[in-house]
Protein backbone atom coordinates (compact mmCIF):
# COMPACT_ATOMS: atom_id res chain seq x y z
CA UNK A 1 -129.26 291.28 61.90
CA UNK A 2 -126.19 292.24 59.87
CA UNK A 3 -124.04 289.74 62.10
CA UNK A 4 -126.25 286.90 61.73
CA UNK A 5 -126.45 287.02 58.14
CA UNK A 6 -122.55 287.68 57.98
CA UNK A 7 -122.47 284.25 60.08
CA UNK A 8 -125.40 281.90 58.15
CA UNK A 9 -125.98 283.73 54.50
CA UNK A 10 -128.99 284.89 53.03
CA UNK A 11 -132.32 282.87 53.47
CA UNK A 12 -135.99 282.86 52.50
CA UNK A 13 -136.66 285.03 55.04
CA UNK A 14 -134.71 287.89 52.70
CA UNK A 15 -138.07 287.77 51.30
CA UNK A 16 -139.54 289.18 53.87
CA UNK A 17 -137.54 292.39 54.44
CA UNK A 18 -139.92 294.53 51.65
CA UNK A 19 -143.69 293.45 53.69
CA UNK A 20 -141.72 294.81 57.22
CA UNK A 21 -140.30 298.63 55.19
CA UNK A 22 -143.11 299.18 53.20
CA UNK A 23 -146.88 299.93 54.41
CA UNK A 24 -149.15 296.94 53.76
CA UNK A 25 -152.40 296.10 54.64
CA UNK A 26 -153.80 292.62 55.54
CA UNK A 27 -155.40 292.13 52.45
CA UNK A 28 -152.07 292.51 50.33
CA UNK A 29 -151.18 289.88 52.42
CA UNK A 30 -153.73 287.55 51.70
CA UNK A 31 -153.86 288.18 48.53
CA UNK A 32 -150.11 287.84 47.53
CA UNK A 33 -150.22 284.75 49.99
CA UNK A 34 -153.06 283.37 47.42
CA UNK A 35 -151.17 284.28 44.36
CA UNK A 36 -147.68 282.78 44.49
CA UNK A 37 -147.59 279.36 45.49
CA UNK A 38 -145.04 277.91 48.49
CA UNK A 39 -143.64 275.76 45.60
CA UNK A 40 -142.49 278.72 43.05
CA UNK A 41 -140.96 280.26 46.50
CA UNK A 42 -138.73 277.39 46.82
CA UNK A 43 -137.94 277.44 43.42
CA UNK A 44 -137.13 280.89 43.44
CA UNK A 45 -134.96 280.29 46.48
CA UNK A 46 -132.95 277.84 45.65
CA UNK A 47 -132.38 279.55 42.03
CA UNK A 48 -131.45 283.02 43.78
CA UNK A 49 -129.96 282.44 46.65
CA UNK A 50 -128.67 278.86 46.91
CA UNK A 51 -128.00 276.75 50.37
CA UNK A 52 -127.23 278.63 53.25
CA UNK A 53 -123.61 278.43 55.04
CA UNK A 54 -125.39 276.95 57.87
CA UNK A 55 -126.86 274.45 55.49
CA UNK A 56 -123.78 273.65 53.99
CA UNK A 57 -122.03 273.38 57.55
CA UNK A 58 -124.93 270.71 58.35
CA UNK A 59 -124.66 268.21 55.14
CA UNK A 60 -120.19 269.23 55.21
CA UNK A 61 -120.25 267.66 59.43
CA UNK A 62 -123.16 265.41 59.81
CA UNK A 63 -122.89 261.78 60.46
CA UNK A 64 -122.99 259.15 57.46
CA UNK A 65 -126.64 257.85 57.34
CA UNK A 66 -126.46 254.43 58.89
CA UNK A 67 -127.55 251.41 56.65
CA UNK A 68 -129.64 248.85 57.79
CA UNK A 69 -127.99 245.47 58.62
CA UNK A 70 -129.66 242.17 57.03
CA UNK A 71 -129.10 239.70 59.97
CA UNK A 72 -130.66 236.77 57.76
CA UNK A 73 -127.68 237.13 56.32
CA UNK A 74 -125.13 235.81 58.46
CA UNK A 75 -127.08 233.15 60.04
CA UNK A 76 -125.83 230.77 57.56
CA UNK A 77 -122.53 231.57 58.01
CA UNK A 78 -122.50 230.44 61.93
């Protein structure tokens, strides 16, 4: 685990780590799962821990969205 986090950062799943050391029971589950909304994780997420490096690496080397082309356009220039 250490070498995969050295490689992409920290993410949500950081969250995790205290539910797999501790002893819990499926009810803390459900209830904390009932409590805290997916939303205020996010929030608390991108507050705390910020974008990934493998995030990063994906907006830094992916390819330009392309545009749509209006063909109409150029019809009156032919």
């Amino acid at each position: 685990m250490e070498q995969d986090q050295a490689k992409s950062g920290f993410t949500s799943l950081l969250l995790s780590v205290a539910a797999m050391v501790s002893v819990t029971t499926a009810e803390v589950v459900q209830k904390a799962m009932e409590k805290i909304p997916t939303k205020k994780i996010s929030e608390w997420c991108g507050k705390f821990l910020g974008k990934s490096v493998q995030t990063k690496r994906r907006e830094a080397f992916s390819s330009p969205k392309k545009t749509e082309q209006k063909w109409d356009r150029f019809q009156d220039a032919a």
